[in-house]
N, C-alpha and C. Protein backbone atom coordinates (compact mmCIF):
# COMPACT_ATOMS: atom_id res chain seq x y z
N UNK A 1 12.16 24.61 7.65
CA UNK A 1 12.45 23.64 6.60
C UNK A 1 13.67 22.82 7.01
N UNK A 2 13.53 21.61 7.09
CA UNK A 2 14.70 20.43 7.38
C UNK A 2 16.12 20.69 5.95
N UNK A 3 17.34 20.63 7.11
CA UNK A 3 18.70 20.75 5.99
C UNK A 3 18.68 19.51 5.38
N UNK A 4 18.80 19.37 4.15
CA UNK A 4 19.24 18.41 3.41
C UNK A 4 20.80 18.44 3.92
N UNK A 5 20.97 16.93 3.53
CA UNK A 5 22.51 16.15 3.70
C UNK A 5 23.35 16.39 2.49
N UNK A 6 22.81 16.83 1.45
CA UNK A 6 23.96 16.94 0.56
C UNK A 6 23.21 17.84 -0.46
N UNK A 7 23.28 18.17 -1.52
CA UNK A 7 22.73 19.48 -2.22
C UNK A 7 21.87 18.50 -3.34
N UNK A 8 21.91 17.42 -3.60
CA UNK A 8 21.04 16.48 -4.40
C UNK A 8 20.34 15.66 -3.55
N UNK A 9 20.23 15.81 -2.52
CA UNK A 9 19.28 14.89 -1.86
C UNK A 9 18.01 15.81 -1.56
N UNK A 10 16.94 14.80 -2.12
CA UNK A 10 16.10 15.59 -1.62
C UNK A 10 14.85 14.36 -0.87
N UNK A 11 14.14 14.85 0.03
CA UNK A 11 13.38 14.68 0.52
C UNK A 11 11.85 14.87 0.55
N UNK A 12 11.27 13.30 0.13
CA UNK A 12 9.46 13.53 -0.21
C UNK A 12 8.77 12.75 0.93
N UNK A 13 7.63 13.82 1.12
CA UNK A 13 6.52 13.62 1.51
C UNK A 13 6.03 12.10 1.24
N UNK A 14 5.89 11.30 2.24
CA UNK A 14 5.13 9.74 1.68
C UNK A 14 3.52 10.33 1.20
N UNK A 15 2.64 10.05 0.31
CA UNK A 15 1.53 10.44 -0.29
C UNK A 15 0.72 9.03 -0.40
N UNK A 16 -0.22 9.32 0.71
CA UNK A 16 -0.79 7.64 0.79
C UNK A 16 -1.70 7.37 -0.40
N UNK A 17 -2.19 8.15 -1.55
CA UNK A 17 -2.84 7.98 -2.59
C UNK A 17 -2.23 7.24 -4.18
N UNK A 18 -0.88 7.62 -3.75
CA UNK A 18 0.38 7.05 -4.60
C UNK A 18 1.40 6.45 -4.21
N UNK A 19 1.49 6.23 -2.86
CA UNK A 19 2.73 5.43 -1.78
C UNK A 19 2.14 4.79 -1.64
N UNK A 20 2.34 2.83 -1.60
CA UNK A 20 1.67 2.16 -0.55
C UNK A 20 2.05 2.13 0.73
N UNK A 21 1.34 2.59 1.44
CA UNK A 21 1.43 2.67 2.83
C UNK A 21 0.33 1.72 3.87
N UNK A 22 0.91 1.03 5.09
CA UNK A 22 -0.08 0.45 6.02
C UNK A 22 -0.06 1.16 6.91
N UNK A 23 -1.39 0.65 7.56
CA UNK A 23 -2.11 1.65 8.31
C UNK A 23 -2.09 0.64 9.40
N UNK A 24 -1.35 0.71 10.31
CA UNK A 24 -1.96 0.16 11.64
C UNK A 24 -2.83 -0.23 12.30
N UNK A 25 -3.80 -1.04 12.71
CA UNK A 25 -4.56 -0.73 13.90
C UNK A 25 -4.50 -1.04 15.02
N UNK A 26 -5.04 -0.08 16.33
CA UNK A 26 -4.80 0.12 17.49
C UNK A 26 -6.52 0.20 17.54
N UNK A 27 -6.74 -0.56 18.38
CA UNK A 27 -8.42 -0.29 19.26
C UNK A 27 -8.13 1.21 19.51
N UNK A 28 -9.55 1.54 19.76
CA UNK A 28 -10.25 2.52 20.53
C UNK A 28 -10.57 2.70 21.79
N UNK A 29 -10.30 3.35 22.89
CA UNK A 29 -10.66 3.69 23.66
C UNK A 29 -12.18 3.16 24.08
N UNK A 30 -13.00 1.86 24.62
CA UNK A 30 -13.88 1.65 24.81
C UNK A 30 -14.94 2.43 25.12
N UNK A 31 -15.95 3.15 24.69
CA UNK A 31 -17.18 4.22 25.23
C UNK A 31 -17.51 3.55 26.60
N UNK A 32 -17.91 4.81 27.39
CA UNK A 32 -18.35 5.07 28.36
C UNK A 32 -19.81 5.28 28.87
N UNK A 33 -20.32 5.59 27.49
CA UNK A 33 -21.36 5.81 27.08
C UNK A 33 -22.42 4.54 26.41
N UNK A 34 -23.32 3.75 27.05
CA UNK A 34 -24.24 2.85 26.46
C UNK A 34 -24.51 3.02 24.99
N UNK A 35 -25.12 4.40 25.15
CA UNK A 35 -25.67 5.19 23.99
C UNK A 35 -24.76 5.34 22.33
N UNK A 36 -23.06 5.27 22.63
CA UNK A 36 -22.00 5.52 21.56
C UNK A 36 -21.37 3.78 21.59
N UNK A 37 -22.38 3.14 22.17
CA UNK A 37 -21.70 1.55 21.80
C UNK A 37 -21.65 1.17 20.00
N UNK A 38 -23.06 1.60 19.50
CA UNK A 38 -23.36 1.53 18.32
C UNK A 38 -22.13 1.80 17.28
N UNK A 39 -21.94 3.23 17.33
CA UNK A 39 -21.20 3.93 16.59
C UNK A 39 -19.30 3.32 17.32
N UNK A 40 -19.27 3.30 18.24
CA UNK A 40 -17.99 1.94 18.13
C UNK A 40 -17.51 1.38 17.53
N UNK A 41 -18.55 0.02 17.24
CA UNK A 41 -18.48 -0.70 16.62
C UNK A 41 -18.26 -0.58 15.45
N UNK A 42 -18.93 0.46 14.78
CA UNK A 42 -18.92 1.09 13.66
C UNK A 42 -17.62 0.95 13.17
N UNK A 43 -17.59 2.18 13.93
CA UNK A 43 -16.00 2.91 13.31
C UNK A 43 -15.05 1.91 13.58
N UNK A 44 -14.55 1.01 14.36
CA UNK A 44 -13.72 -0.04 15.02
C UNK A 44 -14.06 -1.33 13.56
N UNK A 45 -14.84 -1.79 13.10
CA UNK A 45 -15.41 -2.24 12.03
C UNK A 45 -14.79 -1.79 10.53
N UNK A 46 -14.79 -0.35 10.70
CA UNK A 46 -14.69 0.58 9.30
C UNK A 46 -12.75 0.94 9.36
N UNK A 47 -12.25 0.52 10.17
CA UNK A 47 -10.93 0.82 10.95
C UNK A 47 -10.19 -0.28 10.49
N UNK A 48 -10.91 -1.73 11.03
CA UNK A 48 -10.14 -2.98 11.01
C UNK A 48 -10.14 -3.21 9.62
N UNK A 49 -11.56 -2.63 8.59
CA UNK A 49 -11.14 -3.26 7.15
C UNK A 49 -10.35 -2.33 6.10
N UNK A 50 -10.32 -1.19 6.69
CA UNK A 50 -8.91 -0.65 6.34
C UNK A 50 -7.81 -0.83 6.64
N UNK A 51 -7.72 -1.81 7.53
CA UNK A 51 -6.20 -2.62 8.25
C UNK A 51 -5.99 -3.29 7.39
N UNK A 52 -7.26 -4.25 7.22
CA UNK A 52 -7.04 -5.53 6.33
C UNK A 52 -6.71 -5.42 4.76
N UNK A 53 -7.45 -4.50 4.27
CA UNK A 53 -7.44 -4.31 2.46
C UNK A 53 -6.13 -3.56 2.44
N UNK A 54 -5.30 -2.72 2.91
CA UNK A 54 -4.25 -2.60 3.05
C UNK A 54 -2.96 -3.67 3.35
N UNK A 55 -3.03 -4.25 3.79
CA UNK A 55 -2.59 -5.76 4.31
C UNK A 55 -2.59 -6.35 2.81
N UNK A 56 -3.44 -6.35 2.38
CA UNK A 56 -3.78 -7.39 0.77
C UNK A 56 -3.10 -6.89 -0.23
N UNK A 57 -3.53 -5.19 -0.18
CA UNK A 57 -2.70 -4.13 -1.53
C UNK A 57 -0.90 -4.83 -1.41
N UNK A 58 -1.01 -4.93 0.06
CA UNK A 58 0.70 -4.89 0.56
C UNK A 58 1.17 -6.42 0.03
N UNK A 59 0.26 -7.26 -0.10
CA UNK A 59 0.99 -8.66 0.25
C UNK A 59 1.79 -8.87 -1.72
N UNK A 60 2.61 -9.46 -1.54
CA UNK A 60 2.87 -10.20 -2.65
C UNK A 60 2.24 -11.06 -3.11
N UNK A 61 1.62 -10.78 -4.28
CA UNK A 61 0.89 -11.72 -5.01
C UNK A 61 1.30 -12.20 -6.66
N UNK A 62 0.86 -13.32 -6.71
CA UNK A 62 1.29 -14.04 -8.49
C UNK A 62 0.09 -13.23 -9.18
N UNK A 63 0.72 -12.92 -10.45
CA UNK A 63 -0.57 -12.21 -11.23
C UNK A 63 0.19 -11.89 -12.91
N UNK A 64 -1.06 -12.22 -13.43
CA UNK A 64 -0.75 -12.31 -14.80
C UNK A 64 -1.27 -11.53 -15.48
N UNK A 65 -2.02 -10.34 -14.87
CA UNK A 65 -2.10 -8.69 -15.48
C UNK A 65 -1.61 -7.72 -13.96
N UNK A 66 -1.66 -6.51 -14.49
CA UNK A 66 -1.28 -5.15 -13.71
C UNK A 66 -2.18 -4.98 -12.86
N UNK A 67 -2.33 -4.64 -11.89
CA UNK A 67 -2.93 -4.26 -10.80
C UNK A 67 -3.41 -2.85 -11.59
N UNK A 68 -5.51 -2.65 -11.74
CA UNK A 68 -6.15 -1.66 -11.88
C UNK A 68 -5.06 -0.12 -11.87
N UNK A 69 -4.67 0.07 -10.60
CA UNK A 69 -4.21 1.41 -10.07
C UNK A 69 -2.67 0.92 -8.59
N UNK A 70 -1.67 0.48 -9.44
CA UNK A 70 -0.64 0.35 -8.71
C UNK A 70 0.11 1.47 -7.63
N UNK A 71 0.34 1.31 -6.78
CA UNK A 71 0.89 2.66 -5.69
C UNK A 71 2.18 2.36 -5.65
N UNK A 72 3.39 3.02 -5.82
CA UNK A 72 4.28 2.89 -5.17
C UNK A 72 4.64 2.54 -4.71
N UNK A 73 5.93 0.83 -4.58
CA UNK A 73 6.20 0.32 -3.92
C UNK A 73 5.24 -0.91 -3.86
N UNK A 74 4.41 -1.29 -4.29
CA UNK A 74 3.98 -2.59 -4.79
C UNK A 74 4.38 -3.16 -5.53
N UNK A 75 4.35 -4.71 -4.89
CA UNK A 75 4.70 -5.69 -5.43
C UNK A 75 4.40 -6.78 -5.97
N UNK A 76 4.56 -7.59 -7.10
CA UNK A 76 3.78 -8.67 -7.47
C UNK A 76 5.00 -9.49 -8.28
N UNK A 77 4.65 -10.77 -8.23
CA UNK A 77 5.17 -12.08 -9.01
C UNK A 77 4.41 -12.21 -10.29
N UNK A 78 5.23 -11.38 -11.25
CA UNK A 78 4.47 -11.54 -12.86
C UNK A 78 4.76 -12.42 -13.15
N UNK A 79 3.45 -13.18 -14.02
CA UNK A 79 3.27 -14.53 -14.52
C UNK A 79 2.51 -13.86 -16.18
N UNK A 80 3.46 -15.36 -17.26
CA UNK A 80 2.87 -14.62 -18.16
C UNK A 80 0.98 -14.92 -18.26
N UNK A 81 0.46 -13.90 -18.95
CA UNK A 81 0.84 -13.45 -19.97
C UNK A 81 0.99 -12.18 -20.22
N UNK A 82 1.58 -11.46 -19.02
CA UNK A 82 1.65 -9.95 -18.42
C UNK A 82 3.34 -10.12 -18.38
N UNK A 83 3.68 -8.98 -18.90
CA UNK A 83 4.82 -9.07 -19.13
C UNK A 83 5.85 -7.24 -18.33
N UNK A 84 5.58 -7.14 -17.41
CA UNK A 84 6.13 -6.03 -17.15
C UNK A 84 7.16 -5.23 -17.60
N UNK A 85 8.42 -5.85 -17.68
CA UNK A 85 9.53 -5.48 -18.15
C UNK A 85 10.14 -5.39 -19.67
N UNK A 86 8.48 -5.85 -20.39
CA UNK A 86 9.03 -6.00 -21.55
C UNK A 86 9.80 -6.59 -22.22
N UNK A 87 10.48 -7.67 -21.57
CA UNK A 87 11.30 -8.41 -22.10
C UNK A 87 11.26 -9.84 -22.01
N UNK A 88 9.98 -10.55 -21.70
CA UNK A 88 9.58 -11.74 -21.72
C UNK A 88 10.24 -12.55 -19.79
N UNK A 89 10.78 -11.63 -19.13
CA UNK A 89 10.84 -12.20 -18.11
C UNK A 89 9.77 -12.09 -16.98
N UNK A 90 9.69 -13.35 -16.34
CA UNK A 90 8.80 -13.03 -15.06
C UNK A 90 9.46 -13.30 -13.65
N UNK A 91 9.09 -12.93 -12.64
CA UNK A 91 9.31 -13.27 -11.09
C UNK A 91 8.72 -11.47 -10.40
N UNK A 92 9.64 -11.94 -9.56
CA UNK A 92 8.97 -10.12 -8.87
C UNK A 92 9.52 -8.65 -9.37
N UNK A 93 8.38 -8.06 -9.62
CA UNK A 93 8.86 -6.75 -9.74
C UNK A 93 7.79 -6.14 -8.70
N UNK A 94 8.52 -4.75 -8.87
CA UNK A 94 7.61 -3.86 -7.89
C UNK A 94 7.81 -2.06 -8.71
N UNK A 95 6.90 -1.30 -8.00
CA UNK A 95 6.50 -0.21 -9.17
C UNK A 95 6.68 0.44 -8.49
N UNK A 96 7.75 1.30 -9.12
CA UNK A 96 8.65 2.69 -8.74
C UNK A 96 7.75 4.04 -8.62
N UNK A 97 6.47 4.30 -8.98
CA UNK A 97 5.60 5.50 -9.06
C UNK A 97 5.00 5.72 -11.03
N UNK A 98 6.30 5.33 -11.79
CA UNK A 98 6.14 5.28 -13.25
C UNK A 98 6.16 4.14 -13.76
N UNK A 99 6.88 3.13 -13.36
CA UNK A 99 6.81 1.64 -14.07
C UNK A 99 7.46 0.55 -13.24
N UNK A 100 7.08 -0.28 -13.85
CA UNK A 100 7.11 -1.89 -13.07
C UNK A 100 8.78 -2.14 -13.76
N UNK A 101 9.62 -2.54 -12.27
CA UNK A 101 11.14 -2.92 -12.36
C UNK A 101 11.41 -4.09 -11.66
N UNK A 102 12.33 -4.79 -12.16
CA UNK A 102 12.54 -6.01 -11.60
C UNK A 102 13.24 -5.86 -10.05
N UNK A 103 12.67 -6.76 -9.20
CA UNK A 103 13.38 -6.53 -7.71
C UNK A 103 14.59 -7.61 -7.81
């Protein structure tokens, strides 16, 4: 188990189901095989649009309701008639795991 730096610090696990997190992509190793060209493509296909829709979750966007299912660390430019903060202001906030705070 890693020492914590001070007796209140503590240290979490990033949780890609509730963290927004990007995912890199790096090609594949080209097959060698005629036969596994198919399935390549596939997966290299199924790879890149998890690059991309990640990329989108990530980008800053204007929006005038809540994002379905917000992750951690997303961000958006509230426009009314979505009001995050409750207090009639808009520009960017981003969502702490429990609620939307002004950045």
């Amino acid at each position: 188990m890693p020492k914590l730096r001070s007796p209140g610090d503590v240290k979490m696990a990033i949780n890609e189901k509730v963290d927004l997190v990007l995912q890199r992509y790096v090609r594949q190793p080209f097959p060698t095989i005629p036969e596994a060209l198919a399935r390549y493509v596939q997966d290299e296909l199924r790879r890149l649009e998890t690059a991309i829709q990640g990329l989108s979750e990530a980008s800053i966007q204007a929006a005038d309701e809540p994002p379905a299912n917000p992750r951690k660390g997303t961000v958006r430019f509230a426009l009314s008639p979505w009001d995050p903060l409750g207090n009639g202001t808009l520009g960017l906030v981003v969502y702490n795991g429990t609620a939307w705070v002004a950045v």
